[in-house]
PDB file of N, CA and C in Angstrom:
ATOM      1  N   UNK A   1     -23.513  -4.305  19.329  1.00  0.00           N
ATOM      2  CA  UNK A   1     -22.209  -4.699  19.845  1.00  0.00           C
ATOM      3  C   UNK A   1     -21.582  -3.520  20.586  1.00  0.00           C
ATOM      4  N   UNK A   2     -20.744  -3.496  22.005  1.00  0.00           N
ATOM      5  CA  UNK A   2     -20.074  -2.668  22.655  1.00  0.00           C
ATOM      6  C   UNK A   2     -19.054  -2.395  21.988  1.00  0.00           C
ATOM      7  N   UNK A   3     -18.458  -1.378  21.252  1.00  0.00           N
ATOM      8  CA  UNK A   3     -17.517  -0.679  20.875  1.00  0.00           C
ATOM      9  C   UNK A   3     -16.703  -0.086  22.134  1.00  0.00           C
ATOM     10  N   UNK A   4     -15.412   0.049  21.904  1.00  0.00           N
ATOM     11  CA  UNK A   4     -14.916   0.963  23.277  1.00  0.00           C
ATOM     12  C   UNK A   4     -13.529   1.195  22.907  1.00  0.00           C
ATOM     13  N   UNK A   5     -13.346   2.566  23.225  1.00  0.00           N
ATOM     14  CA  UNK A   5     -11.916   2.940  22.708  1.00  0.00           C
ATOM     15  C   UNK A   5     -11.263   3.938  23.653  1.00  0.00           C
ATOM     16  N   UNK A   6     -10.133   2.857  24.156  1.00  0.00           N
ATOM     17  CA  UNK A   6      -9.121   3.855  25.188  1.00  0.00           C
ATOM     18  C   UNK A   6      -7.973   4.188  24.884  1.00  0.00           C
ATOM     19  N   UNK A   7      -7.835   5.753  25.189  1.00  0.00           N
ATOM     20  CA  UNK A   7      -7.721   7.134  24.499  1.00  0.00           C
ATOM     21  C   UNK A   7      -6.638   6.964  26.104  1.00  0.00           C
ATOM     22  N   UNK A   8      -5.604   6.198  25.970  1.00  0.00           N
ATOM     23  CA  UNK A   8      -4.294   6.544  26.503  1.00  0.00           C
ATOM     24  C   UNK A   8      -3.926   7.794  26.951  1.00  0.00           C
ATOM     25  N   UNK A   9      -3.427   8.533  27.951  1.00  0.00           N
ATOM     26  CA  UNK A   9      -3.169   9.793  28.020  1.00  0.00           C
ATOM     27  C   UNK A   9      -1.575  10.044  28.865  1.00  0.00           C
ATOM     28  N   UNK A  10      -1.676   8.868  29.879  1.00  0.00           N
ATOM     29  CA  UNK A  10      -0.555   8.848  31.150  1.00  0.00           C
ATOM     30  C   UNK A  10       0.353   8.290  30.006  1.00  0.00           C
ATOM     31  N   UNK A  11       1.323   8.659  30.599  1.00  0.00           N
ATOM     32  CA  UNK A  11       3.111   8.297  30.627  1.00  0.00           C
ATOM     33  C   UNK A  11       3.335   7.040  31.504  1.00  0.00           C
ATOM     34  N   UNK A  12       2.779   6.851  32.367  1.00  0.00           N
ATOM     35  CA  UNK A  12       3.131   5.790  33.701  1.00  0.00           C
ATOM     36  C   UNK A  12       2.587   4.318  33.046  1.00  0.00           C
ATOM     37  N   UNK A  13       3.460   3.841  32.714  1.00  0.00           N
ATOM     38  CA  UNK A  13       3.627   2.429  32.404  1.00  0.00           C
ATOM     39  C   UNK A  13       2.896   1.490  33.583  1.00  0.00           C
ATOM     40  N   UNK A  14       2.742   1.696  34.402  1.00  0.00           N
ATOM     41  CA  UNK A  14       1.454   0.586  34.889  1.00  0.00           C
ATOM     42  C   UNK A  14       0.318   1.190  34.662  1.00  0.00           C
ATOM     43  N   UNK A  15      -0.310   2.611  34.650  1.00  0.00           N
ATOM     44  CA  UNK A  15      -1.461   2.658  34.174  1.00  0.00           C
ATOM     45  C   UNK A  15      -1.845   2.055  32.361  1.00  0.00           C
ATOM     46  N   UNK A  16      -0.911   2.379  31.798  1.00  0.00           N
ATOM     47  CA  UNK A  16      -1.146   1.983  30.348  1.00  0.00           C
ATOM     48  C   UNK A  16      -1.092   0.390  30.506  1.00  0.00           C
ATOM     49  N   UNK A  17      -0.619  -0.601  31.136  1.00  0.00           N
ATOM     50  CA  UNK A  17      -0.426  -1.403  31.361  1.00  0.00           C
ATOM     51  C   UNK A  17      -2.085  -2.129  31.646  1.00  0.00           C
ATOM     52  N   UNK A  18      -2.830  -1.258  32.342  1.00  0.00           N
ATOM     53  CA  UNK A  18      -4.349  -1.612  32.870  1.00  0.00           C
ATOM     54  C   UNK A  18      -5.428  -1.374  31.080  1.00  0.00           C
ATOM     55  N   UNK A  19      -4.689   0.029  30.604  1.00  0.00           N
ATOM     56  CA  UNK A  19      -5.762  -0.082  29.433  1.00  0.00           C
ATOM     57  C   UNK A  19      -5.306  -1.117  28.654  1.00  0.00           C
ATOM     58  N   UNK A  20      -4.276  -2.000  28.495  1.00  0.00           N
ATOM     59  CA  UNK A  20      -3.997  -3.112  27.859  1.00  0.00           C
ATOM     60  C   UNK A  20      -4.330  -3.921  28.192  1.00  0.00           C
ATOM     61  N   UNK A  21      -4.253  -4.293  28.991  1.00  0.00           N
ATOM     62  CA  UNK A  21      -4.774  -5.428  29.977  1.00  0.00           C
ATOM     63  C   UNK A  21      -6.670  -5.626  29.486  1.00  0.00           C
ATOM     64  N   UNK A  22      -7.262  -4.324  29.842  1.00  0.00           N
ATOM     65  CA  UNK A  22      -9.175  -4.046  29.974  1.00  0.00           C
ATOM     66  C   UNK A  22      -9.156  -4.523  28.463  1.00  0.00           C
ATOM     67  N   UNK A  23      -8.385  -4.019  27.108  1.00  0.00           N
ATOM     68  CA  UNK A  23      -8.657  -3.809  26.450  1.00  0.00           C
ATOM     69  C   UNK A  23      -8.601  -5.434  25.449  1.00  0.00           C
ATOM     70  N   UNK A  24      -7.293  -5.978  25.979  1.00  0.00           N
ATOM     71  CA  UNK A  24      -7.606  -7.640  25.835  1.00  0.00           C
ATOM     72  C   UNK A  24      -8.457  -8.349  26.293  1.00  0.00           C
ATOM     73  N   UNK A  25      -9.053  -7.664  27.292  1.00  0.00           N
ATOM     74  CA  UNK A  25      -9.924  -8.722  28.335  1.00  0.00           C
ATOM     75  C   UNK A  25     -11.650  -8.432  27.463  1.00  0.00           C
ATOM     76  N   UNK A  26     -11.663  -6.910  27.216  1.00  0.00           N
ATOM     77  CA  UNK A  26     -12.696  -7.101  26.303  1.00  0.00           C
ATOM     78  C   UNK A  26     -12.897  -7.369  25.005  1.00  0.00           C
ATOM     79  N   UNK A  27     -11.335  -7.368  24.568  1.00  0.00           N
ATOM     80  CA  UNK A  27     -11.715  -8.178  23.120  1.00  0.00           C
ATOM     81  C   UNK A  27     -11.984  -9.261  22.920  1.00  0.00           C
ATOM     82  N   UNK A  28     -11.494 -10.134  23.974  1.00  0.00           N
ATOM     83  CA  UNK A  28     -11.601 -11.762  24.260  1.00  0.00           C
ATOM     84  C   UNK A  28     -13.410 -11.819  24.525  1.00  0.00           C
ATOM     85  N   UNK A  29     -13.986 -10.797  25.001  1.00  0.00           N
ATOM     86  CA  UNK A  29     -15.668 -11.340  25.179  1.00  0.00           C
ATOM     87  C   UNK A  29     -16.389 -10.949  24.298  1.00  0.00           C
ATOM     88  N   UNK A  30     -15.306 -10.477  23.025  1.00  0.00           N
ATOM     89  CA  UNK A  30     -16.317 -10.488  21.965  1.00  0.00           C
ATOM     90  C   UNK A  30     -16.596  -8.999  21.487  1.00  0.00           C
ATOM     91  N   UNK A  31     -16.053  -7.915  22.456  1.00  0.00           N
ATOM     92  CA  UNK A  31     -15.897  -6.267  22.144  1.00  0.00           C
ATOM     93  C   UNK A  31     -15.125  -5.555  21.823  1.00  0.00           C
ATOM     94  N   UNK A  32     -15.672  -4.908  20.574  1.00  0.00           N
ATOM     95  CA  UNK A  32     -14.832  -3.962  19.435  1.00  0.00           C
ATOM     96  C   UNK A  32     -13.928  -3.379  20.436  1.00  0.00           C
ATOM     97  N   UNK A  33     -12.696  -3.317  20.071  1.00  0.00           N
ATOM     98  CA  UNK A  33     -11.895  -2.538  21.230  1.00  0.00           C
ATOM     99  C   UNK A  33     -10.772  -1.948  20.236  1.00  0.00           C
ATOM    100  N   UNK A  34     -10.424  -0.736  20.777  1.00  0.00           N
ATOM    101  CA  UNK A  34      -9.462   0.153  20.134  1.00  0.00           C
ATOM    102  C   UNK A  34      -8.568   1.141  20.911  1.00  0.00           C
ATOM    103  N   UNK A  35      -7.103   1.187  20.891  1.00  0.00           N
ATOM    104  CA  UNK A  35      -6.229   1.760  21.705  1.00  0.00           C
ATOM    105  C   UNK A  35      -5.419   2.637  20.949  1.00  0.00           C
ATOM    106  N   UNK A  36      -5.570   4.404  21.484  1.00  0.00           N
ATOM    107  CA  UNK A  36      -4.854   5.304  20.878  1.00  0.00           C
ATOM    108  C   UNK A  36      -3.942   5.996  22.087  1.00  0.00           C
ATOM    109  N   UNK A  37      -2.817   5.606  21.562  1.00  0.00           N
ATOM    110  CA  UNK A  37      -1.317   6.274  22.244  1.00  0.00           C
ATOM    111  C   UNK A  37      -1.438   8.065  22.275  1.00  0.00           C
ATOM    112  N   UNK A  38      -1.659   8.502  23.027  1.00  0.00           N
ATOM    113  CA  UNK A  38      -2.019  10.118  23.189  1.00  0.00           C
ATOM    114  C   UNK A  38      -1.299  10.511  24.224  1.00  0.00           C
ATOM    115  N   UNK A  39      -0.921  11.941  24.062  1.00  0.00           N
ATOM    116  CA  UNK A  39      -0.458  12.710  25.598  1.00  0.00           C
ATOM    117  C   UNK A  39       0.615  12.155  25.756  1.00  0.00           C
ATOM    118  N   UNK A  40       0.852  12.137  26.691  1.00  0.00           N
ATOM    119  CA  UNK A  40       2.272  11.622  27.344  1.00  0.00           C
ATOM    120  C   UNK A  40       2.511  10.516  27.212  1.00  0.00           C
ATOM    121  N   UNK A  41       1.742   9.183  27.009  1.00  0.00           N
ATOM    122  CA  UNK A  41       2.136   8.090  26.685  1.00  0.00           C
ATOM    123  C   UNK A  41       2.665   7.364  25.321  1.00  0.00           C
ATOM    124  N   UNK A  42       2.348   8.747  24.615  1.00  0.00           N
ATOM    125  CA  UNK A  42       3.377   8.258  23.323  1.00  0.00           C
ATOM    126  C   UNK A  42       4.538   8.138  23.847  1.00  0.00           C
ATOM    127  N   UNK A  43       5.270   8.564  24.587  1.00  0.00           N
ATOM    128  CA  UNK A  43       6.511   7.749  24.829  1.00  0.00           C
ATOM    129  C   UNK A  43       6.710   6.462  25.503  1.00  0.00           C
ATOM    130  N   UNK A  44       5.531   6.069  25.587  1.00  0.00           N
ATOM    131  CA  UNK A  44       5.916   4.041  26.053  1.00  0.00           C
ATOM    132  C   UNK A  44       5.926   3.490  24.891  1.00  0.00           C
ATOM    133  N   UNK A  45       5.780   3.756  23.742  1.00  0.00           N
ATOM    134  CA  UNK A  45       5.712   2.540  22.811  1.00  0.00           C
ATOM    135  C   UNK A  45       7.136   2.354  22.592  1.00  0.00           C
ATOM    136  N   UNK A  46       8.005   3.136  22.430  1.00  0.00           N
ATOM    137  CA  UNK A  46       9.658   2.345  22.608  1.00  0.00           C
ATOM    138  C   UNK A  46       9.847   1.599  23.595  1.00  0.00           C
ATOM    139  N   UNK A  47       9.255   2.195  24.660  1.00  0.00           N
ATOM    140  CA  UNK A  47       9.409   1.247  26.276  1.00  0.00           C
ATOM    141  C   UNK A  47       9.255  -0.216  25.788  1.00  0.00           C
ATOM    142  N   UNK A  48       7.797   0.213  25.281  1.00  0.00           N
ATOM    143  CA  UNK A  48       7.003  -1.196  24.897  1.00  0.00           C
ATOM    144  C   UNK A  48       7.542  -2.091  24.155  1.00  0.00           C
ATOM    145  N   UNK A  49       8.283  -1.823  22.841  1.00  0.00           N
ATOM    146  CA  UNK A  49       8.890  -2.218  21.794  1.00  0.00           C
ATOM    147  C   UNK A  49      10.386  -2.548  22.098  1.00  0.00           C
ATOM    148  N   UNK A  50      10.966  -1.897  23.014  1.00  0.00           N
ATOM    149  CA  UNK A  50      11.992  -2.624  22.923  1.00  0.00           C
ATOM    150  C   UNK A  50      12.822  -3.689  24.293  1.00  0.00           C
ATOM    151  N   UNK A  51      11.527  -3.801  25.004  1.00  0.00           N
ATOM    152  CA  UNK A  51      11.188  -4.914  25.882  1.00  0.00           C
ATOM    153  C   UNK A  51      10.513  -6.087  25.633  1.00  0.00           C
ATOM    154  N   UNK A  52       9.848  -5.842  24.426  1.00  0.00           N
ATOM    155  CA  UNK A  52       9.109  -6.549  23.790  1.00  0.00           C
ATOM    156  C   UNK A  52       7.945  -6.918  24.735  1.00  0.00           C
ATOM    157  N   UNK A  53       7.321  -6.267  25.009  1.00  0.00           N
ATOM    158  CA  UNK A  53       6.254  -6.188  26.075  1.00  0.00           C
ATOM    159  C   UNK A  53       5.055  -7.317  25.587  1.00  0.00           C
ATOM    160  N   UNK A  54       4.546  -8.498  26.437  1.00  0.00           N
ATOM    161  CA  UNK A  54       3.929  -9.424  25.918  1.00  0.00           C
ATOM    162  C   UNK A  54       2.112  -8.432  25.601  1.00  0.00           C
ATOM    163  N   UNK A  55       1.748  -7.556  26.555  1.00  0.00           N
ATOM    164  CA  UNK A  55       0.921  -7.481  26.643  1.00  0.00           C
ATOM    165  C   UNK A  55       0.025  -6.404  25.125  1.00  0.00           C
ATOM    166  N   UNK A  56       1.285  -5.516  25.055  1.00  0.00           N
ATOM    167  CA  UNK A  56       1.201  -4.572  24.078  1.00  0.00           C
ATOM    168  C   UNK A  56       1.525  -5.285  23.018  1.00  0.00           C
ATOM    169  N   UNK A  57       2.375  -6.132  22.816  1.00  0.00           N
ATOM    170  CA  UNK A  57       2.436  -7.555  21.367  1.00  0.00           C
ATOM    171  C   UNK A  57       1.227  -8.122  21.272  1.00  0.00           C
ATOM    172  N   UNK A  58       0.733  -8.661  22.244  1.00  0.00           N
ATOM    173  CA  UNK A  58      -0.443  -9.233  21.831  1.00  0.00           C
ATOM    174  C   UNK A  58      -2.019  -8.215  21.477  1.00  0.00           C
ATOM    175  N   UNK A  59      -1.667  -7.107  22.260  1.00  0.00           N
ATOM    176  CA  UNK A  59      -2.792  -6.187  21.671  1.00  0.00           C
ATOM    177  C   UNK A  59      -2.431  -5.807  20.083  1.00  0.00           C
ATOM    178  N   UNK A  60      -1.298  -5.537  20.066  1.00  0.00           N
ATOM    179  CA  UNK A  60      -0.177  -5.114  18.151  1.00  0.00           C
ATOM    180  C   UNK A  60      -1.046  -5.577  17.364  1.00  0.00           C
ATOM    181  N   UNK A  61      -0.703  -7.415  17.681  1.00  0.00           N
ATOM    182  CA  UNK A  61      -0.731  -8.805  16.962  1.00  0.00           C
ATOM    183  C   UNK A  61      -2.451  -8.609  16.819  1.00  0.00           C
ATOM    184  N   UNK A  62      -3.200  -8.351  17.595  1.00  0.00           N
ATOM    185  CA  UNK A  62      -4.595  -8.714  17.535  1.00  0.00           C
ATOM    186  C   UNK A  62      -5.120  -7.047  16.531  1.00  0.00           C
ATOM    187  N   UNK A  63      -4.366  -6.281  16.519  1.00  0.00           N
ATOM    188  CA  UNK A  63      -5.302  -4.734  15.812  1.00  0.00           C
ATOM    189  C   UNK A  63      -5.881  -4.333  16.546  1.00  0.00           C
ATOM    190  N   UNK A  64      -5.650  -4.330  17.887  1.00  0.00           N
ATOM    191  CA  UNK A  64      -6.498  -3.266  19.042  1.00  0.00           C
ATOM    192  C   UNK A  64      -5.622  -1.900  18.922  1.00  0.00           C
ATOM    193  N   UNK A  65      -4.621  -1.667  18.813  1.00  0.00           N
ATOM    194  CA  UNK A  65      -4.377  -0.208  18.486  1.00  0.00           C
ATOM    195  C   UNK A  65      -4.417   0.608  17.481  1.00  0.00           C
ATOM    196  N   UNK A  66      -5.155   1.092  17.350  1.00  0.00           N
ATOM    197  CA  UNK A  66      -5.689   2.226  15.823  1.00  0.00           C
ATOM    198  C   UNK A  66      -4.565   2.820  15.740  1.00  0.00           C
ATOM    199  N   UNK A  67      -3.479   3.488  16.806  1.00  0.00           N
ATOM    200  CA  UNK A  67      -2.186   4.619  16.195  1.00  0.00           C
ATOM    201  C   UNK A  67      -1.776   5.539  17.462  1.00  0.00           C
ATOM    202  N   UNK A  68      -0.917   6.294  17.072  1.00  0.00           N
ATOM    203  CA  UNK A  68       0.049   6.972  18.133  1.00  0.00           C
ATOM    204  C   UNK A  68       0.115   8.004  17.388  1.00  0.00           C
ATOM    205  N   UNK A  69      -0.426   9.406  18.664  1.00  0.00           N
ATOM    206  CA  UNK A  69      -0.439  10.589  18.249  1.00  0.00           C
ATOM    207  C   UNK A  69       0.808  11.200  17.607  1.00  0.00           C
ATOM    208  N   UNK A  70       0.484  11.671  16.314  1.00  0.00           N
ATOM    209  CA  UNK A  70       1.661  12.277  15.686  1.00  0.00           C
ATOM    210  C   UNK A  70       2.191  13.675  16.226  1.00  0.00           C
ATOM    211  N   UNK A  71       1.104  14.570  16.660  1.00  0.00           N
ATOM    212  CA  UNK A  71       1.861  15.754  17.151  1.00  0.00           C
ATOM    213  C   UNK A  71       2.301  15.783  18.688  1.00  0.00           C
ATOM    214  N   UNK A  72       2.033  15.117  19.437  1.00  0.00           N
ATOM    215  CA  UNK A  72       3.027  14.386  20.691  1.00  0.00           C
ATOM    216  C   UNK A  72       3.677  13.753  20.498  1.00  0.00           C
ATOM    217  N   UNK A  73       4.082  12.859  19.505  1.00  0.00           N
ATOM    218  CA  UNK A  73       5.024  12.462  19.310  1.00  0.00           C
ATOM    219  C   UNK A  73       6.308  13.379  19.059  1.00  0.00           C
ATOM    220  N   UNK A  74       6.158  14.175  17.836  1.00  0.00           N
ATOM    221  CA  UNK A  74       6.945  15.264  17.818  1.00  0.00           C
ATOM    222  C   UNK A  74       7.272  15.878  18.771  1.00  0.00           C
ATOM    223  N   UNK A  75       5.918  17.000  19.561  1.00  0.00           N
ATOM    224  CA  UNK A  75       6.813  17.462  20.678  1.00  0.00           C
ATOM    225  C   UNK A  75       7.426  17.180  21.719  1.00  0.00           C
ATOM    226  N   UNK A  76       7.031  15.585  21.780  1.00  0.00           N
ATOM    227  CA  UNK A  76       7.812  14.624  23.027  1.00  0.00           C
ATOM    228  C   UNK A  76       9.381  14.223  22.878  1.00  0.00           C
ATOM    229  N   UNK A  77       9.410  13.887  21.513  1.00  0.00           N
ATOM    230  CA  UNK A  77      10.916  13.235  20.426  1.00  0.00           C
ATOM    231  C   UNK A  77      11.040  12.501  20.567  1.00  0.00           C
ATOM    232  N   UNK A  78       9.796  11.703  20.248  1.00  0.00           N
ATOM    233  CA  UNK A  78      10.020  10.380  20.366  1.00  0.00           C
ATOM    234  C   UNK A  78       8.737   9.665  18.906  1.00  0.00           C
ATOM    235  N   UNK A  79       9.195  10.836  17.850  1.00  0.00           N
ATOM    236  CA  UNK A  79       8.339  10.779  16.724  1.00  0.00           C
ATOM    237  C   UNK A  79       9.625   9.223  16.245  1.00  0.00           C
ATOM    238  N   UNK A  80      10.773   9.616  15.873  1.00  0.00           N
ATOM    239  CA  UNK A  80      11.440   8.138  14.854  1.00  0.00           C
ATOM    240  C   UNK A  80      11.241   7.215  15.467  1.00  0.00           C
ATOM    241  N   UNK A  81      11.334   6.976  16.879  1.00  0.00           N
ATOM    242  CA  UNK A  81      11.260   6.112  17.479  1.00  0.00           C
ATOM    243  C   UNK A  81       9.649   4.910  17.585  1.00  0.00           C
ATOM    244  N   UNK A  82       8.679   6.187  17.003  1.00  0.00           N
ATOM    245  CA  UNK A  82       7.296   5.684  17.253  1.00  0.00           C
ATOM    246  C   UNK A  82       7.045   5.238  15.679  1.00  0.00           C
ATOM    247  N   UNK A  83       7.642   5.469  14.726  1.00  0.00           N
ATOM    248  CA  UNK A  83       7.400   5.249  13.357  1.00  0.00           C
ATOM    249  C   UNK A  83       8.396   4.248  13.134  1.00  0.00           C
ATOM    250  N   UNK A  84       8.879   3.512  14.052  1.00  0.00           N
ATOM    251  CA  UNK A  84       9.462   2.401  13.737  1.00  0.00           C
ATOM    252  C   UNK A  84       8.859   1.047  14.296  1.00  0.00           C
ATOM    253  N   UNK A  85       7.787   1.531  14.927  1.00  0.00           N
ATOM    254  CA  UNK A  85       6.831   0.708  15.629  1.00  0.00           C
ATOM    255  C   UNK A  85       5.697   0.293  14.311  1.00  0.00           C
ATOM    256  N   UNK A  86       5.733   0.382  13.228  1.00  0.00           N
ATOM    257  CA  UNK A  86       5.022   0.730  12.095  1.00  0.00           C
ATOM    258  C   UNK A  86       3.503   0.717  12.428  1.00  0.00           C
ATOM    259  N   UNK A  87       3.069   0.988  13.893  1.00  0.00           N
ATOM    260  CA  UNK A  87       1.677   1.553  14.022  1.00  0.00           C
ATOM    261  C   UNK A  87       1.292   2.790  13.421  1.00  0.00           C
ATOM    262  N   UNK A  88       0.250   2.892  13.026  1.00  0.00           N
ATOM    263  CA  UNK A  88      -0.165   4.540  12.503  1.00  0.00           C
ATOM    264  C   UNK A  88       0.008   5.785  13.103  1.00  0.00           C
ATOM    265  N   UNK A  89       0.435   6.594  12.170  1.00  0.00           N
ATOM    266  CA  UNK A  89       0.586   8.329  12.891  1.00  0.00           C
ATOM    267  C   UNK A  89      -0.624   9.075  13.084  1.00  0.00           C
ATOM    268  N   UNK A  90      -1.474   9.239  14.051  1.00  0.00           N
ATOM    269  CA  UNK A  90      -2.739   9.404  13.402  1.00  0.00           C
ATOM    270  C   UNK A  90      -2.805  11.262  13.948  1.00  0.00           C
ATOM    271  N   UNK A  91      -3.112  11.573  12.980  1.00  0.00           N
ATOM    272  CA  UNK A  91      -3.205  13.494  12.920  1.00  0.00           C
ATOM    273  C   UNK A  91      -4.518  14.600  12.590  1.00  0.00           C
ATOM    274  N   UNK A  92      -5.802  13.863  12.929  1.00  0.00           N
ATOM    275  CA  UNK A  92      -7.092  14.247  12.209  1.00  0.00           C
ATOM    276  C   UNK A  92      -8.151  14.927  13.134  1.00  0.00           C
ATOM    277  N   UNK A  93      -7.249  15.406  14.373  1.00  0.00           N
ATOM    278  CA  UNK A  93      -7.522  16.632  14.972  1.00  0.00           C
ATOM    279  C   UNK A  93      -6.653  17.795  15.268  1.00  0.00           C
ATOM    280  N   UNK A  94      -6.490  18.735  14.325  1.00  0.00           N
ATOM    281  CA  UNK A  94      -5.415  19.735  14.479  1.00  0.00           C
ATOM    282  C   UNK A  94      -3.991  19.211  14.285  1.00  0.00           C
ATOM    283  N   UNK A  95      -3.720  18.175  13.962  1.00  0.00           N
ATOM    284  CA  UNK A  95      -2.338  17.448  14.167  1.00  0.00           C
ATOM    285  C   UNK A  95      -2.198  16.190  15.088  1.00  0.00           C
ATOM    286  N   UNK A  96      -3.039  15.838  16.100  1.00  0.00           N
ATOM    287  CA  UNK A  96      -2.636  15.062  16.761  1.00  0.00           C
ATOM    288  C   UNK A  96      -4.637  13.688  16.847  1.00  0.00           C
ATOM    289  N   UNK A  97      -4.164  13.064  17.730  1.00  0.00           N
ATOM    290  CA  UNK A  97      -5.434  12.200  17.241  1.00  0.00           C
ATOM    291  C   UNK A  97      -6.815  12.064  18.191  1.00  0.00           C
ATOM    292  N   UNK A  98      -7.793  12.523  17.077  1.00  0.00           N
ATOM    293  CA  UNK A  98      -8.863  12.836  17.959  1.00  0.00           C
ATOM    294  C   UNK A  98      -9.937  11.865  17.926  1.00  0.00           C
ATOM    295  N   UNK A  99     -11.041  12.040  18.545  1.00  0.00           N
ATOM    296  CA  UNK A  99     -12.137  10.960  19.124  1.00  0.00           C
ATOM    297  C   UNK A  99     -13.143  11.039  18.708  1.00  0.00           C
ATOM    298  N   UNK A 100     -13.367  12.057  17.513  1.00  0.00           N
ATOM    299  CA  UNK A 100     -14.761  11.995  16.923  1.00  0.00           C
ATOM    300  C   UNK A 100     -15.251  11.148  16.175  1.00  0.00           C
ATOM    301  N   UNK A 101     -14.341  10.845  15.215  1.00  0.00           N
ATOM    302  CA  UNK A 101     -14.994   9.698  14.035  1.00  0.00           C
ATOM    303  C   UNK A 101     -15.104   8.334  14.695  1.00  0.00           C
ATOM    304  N   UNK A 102     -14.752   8.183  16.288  1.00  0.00           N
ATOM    305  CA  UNK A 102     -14.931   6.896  16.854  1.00  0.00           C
ATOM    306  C   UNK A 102     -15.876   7.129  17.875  1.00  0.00           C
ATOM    307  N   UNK A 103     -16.553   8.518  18.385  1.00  0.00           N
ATOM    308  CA  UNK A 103     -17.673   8.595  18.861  1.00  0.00           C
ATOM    309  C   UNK A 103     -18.690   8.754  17.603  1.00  0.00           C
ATOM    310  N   UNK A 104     -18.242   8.994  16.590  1.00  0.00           N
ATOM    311  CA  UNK A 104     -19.592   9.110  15.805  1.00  0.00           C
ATOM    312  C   UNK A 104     -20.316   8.074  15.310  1.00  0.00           C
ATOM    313  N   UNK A 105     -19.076   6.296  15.275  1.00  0.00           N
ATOM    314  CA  UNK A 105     -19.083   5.411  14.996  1.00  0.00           C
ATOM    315  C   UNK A 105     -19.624   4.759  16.231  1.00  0.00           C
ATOM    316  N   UNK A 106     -20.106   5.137  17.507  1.00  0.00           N
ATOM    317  CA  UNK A 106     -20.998   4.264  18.699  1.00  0.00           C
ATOM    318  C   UNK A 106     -19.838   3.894  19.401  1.00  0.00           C
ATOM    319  N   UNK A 107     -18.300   4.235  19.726  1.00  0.00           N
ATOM    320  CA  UNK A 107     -17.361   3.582  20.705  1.00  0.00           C
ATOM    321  C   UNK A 107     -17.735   4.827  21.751  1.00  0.00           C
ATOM    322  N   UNK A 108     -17.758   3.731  23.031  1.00  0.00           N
ATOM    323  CA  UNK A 108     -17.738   4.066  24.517  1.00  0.00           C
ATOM    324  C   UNK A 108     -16.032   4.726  24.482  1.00  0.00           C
ATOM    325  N   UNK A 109     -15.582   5.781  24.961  1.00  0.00           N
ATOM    326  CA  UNK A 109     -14.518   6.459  24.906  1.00  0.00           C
ATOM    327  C   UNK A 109     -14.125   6.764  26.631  1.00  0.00           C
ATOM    328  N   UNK A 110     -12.886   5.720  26.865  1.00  0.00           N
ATOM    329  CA  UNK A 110     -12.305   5.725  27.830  1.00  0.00           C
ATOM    330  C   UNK A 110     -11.259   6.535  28.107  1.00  0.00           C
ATOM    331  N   UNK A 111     -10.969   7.431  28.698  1.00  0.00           N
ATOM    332  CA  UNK A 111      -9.313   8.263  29.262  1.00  0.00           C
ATOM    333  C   UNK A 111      -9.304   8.083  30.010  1.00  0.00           C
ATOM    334  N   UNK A 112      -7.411   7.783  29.913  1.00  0.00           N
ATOM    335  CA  UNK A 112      -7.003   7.093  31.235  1.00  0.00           C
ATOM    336  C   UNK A 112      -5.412   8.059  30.866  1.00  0.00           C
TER     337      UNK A 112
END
C-alpha cells in the first residue's frame, strides 16, 4: 500500500490548501495519507478553524492529520490557539515534529 505524508512547511494558505486537497484525493483511492502542520504553517490552523474551512474539516473528520508542530507553534504564538484545535502537539525531533518514524514506517514524504 502507498503511504504518503505531507510535511506542510508554507504559511500561504493556497499552497496548504493543495496539500489538502492531494491529500483527500489520495485518501479517497485508497492511500495511507498523513498531514503534519510544520514551519510556518502552523499558523493556518486558526485560519482554518475559525473559518471553519470545509477542506481541512474534512481532512480533521477523516484522521489525515497526525499534529502541529509544537516548537513553531511556540515560537510563532500561535501555540493556545493550536491546542484548541485538539489536534496533537507533536515534539519527537528536538521539540518540534519530525519525519523519521514515518519514513521508517514506508511513507513517501512530501514538502511543500
Amino acid at each position: 500500500m502507498t503511504k504518503v505524508l505531507f510535511y506542510g512547511m508554507t504559511g500561504e494558505k493556497m499552497c496548504f490548501q493543495h496539500i489538502l486537497m492531494n491529500a483527500l484525493d489520495l485518501s479517497e483511492a485508497g492511500k495511507e495519507v498523513k498531514i503534519i502542520f510544520e514551519g510556518a504553517s502552523v499558523k493556518l490552523v486558526s485560519v482554518f478553524e475559525e473559518e471553519s474551512n470545509p477542506l481541512y474539516n474534512k481532512a480533521k473528520g477523516s484522521g489525515l492529520i497526525a499534529g502541529i508542530c509544537l516548537a513553531c507553534s511556540k515560537v510563532l504564538g500561535v501555540y493556545e490557539e493550536n491546542m484548541k484545535s485538539g489536534l496533537p502537539m507533536l515534539d519527537d525531533m528536538l521539540g518540534h515534529a519530525g519525519m523519521k518514524s514515518y519514513i521508517n514506517d514506508g511513507y513517501q514524504v512530501i514538502s511543500m
